[in-house]
Structure formats: structure tokens, C-alpha cells
Protein backbone atom coordinates (compact mmCIF):
# COMPACT_ATOMS: atom_id res chain seq x y z
CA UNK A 1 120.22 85.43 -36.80
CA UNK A 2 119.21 89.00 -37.14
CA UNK A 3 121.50 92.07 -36.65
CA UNK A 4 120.12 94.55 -34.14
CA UNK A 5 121.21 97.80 -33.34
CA UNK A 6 120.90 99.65 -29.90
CA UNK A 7 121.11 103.34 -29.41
CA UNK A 8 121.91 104.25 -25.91
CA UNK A 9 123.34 100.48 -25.07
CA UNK A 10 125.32 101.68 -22.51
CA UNK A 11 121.73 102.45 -20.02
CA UNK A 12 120.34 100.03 -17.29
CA UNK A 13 118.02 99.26 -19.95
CA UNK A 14 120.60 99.93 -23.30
CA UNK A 15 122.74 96.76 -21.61
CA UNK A 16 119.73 94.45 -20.94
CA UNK A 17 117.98 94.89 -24.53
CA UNK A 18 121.72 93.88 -25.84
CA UNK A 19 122.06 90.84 -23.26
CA UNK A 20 118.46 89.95 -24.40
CA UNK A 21 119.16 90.34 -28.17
CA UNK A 22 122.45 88.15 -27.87
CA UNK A 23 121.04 85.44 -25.79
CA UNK A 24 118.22 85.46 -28.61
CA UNK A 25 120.74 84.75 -31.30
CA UNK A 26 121.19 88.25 -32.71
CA UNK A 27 124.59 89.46 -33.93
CA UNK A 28 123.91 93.02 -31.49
CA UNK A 29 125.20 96.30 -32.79
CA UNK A 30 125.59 99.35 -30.27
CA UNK A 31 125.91 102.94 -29.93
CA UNK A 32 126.44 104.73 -27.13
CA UNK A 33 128.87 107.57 -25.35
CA UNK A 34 132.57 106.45 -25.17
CA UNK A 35 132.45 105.30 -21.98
CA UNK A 36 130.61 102.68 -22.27
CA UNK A 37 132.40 100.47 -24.59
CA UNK A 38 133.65 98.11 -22.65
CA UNK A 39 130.42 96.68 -20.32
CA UNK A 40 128.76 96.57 -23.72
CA UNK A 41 131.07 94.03 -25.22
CA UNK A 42 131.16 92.43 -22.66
CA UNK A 43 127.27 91.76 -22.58
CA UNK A 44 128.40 90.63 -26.45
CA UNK A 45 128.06 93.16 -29.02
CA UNK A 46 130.15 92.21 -31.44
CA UNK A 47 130.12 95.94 -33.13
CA UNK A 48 130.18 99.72 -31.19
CA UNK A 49 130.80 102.85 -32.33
CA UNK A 50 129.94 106.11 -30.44
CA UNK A 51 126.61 107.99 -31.01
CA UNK A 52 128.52 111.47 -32.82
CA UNK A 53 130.81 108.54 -35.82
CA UNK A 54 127.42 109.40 -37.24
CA UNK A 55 129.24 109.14 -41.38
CA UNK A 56 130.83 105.88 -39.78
CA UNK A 57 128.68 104.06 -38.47
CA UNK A 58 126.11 104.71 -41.42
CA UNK A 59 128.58 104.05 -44.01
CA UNK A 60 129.69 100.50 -42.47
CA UNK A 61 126.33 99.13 -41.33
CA UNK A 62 124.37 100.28 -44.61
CA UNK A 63 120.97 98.22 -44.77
CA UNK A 64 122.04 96.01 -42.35
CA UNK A 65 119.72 96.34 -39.34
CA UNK A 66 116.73 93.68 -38.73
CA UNK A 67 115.90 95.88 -35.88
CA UNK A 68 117.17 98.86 -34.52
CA UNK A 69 115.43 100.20 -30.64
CA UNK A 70 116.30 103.94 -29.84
CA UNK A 71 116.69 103.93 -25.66
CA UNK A 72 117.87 108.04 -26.11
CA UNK A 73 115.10 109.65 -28.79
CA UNK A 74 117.95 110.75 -30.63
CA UNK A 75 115.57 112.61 -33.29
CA UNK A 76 119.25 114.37 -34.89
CA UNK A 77 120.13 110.43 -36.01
CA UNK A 78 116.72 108.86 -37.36
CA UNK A 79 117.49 109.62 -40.80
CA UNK A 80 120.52 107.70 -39.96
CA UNK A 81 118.68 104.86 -38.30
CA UNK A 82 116.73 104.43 -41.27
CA UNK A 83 119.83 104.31 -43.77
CA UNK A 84 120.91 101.36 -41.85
CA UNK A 85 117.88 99.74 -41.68
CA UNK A 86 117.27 96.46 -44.36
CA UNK A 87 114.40 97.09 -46.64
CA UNK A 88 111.93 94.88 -44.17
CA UNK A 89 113.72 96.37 -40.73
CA UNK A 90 111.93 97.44 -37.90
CA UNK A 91 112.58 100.43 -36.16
CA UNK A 92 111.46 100.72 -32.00
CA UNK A 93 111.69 103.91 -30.13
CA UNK A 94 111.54 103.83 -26.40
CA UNK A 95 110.69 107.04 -24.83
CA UNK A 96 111.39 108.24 -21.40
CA UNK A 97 110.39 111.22 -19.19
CA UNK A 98 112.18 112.82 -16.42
């Protein structure tokens, strides 16, 4: 299966793209704020690490992301997003107005 990461996993929409992913046979990775651990692994990510474990996060998951979908627009972590990324990775960027 492929390895997806989520950005902002722990949204209405952040916890249905990782149901969606892991019901679709993807081994789900997630960021989010701290607080949010715990309803994401329990919609099965099998990885988490908050948003700001930037050096972390990017260190551990090097090249590893099939697809990664940005639910924040986090534009301070894309060069991040794309260090993770595998060499044919796809990157998805959700944008939302208030």
C-alpha cells in the first residue's frame, strides 16, 4: 500500500481523508496540533507527530510519502513536504477561506 501523509489530520475533514486513506489500504501518516493525537490513531494512523517536530518528522519519514494532502496551507513546511515526498509522490493542497 502507499504511505500518505496528512497535514491538519486532526480537522472534520483532516480525520475523514485519514479514515478514507486507511480503509483504502494506505499505511496513513499525520500531523497535526497536540491535541489531536489520540482521535487520529484511533481513525488508524499508524505514525503522528505534531506540525512544529518539523527536523523530526522530516528526518524519519525521508522520501517516504506516496501522497501527502495539506488541509492547513502550511506554506512555512512545503519545503518539508517535499523532502518527504518519494521521487514519483504527489503532493495535494486543499485550500480554505474564512
Amino acid at each position: 500500500g502507499s504511505c500518505v501523509l496528512i497535514n491538519g489530520a486532526g480537522s472534520t475533514v483532516g480525520l475523514a481523508l485519514v479514515e478514507l486513506a486507511k480503509n483504502a489500504g494506505a499505511t496513513v501518516y499525520a500531523l497535526s496540533h497536540s491535541s489531536y493525537e489520540q482521535p487520529i490513531r484511533e481513525m488508524g494512523a499508524r505514525e503522528w507527530y505534531p506540525l512544529f517536530r518539523k527536523n523530526e518528522w522530516r528526518e524519519e519519514w525521508s522520501g517516504k510519502m506516496d501522497v501527502i494532502i495539506d488541509t492547513v496551507g502550511d506554506y512555512d513546511s512545503y519545503t518539508s513536504f517535499y523532502d518527504v515526498m518519494a521521487s514519483s509522490g504527489r503532493f495535494v493542497r486543499m485550500n480554505t477561506t474564512s
